[in-house]
Protein backbone atom coordinates (compact mmCIF):
# COMPACT_ATOMS: atom_id res chain seq x y z
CA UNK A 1 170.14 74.40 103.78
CA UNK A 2 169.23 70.71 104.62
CA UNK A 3 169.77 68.17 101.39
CA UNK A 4 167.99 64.74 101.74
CA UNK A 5 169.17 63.54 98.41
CA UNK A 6 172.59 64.58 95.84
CA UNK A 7 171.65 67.73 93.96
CA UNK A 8 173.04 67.93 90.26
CA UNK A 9 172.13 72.03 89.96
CA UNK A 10 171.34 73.74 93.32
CA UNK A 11 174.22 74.02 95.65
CA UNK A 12 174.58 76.44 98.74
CA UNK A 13 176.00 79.29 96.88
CA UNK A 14 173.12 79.01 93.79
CA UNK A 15 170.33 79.10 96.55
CA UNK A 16 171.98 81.66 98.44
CA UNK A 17 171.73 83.69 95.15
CA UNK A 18 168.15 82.92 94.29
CA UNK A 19 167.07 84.14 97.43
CA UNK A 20 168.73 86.85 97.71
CA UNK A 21 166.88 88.22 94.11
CA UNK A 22 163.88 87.75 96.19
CA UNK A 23 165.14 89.55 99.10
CA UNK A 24 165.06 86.77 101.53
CA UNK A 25 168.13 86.89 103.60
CA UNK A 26 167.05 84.25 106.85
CA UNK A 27 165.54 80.84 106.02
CA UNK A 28 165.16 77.37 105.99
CA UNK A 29 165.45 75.32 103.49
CA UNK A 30 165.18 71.58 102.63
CA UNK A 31 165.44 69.85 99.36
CA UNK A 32 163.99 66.19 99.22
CA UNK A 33 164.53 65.58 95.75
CA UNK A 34 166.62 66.45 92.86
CA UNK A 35 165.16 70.03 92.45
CA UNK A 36 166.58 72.51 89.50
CA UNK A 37 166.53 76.36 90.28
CA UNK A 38 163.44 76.65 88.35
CA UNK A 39 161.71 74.87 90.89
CA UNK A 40 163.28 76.79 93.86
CA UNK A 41 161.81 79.70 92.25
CA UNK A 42 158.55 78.04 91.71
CA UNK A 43 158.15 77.67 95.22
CA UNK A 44 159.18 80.97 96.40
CA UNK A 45 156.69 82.74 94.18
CA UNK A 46 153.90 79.72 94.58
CA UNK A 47 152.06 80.84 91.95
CA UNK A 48 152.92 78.65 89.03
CA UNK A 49 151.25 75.50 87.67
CA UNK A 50 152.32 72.65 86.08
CA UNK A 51 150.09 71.23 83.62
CA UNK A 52 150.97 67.90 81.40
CA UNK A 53 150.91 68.16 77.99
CA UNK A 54 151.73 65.57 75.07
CA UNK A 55 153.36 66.43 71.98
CA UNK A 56 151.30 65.70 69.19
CA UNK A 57 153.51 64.83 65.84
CA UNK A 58 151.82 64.42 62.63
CA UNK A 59 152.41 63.58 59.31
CA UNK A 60 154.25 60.06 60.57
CA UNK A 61 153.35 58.84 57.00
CA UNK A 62 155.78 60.88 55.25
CA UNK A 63 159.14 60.12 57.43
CA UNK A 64 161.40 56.96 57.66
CA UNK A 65 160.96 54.05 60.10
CA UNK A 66 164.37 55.16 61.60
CA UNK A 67 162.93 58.58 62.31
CA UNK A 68 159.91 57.36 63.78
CA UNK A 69 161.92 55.27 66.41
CA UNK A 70 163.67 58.73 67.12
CA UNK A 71 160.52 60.56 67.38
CA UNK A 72 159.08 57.69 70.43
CA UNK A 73 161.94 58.26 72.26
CA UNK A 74 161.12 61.79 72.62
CA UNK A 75 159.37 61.74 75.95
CA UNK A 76 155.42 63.36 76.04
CA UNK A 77 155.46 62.60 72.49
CA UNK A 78 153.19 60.54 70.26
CA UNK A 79 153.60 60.06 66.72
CA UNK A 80 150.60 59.74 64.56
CA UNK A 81 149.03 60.38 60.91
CA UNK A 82 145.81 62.52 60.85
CA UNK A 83 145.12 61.66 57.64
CA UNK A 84 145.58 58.05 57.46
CA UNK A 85 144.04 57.62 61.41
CA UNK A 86 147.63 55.77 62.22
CA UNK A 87 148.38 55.54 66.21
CA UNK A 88 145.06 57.25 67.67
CA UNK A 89 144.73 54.64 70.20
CA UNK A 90 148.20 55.18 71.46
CA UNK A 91 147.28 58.89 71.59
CA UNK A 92 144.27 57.95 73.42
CA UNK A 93 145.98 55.78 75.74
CA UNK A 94 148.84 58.24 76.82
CA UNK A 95 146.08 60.89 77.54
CA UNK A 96 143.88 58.80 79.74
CA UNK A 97 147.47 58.56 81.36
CA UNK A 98 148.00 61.92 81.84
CA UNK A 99 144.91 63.47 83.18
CA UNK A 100 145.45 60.14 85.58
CA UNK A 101 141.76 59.20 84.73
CA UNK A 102 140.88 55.07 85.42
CA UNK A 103 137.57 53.62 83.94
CA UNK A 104 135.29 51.39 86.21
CA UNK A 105 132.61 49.54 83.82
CA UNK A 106 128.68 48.32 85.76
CA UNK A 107 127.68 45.22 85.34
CA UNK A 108 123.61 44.77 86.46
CA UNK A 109 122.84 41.82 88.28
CA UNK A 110 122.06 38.58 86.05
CA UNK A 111 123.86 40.82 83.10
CA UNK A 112 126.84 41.41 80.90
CA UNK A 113 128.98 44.12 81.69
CA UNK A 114 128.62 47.31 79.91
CA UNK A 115 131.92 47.78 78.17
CA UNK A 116 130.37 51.23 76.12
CA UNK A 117 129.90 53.36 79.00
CA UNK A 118 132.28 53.29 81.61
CA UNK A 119 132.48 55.71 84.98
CA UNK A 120 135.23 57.83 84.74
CA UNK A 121 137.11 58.70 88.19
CA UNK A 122 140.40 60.27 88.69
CA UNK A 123 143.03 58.04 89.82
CA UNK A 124 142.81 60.21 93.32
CA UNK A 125 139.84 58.98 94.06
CA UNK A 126 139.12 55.50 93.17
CA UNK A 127 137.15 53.79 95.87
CA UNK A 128 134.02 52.03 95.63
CA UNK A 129 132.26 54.79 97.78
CA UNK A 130 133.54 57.25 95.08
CA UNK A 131 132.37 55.47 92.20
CA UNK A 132 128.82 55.08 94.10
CA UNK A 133 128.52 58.85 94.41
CA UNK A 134 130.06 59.17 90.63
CA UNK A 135 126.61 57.14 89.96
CA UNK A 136 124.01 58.50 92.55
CA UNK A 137 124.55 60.17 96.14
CA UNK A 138 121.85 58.18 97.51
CA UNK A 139 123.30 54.91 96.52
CA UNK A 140 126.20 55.22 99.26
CA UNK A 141 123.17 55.23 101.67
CA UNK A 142 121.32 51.81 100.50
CA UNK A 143 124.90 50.13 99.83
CA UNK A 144 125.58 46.82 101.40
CA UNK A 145 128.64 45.39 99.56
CA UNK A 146 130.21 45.38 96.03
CA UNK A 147 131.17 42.95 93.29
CA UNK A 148 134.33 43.26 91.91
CA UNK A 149 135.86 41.54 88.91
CA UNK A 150 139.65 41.81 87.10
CA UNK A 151 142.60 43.69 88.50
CA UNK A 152 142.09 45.15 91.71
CA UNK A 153 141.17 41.73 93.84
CA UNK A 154 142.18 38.06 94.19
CA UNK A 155 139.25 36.22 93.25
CA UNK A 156 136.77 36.66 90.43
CA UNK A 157 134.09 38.22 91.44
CA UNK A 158 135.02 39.19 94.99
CA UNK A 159 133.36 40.79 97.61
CA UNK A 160 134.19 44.25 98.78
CA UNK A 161 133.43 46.88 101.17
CA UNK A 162 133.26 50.94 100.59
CA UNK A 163 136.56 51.36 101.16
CA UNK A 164 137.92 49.17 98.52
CA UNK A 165 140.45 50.90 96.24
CA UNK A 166 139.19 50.04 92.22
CA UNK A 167 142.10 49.54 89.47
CA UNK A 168 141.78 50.95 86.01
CA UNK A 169 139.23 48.46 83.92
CA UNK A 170 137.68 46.99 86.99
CA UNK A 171 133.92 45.36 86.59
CA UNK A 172 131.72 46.98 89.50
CA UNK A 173 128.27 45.35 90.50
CA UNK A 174 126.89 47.29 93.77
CA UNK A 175 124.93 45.06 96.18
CA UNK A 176 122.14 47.33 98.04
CA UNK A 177 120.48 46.62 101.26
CA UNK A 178 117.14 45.18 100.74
């Protein structure tokens, strides 16, 4: 057993047991974080997944302001009131959050930005090339640089290559070659 970090739950003798119930008698094992038994099991059977989920509470316009600051510190929770529309947008916000999604907004040459419609990538893959092919495959081909405005550079606009790593809310324009 090799420990890179303390461990509050798993010692020698409680992984000793949890392998045993699995019949494994010789191996190696490293922990590089905190890790519970649950997740000692989870990786001897490999077959779970984890999915995020949020706690949706409703109904925040019948309870007291005292139980509402309860209810936020409740974490994956957000509070909000169906029928009164109270705290959609922090609903929204904490599930754009959790399926790690970032929105990249087009701006045409000689326009505004288009705030209504943004390109959606995962927060895995965020780089200009990636948002090209989110548009059209065939745009990666003609590109010659991008425009980038807000978060994610120095200088408003800047100039960027394909490999450029976007931020959440950035302004894309896409320079082709002529």
């Amino acid at each position: 057993l090799n420990i890179t970090c303390p461990q509050s739950e798993l010692d020698i003798e409680a992984v000793k047991t949890i392998l045993s119930e699995y019949k494994i008698h010789n191996a190696d094992i490293t922990l590089r974080y905190d890790a519970t038994s649950d997740d000692l099991i989870d990786v001897i059977e490999g077959n779970r997944i984890y999915v995020p989920c949020i706690y949706l509470l409703n109904k925040i316009d019948q309870i007291s302001i005292e139980e509402l600051d309860v209810i936020y510190k409740i974490p994956h929770c957000v509070p909000i009131s169906a029928h009164h529309k109270w705290n959609f947008d922090d609903l929204l916000e904490k599930m754009w959050e959790y399926l790690k999604l970032i929105r990249i907004y087009t701006k045409p040459k000689g326009q505004l930005p288009d705030y209504n419609a943004p390109v959606v990538l995962h927060a895995d893959r965020t780089s200009v090339e990636d948002f090209c092919n989110k548009l059209h495959r065939s745009i990666v081909k003609e590109f010659k640089y991008a425009l980038v405005w807000v978060s994610s550079v120095k200088h408003q606009p800047q100039k960027v290559g394909i490999e450029h790593i976007l931020a959440d809310e950035d302004v894309v324009q896409i320079v082709k070659k002529v």
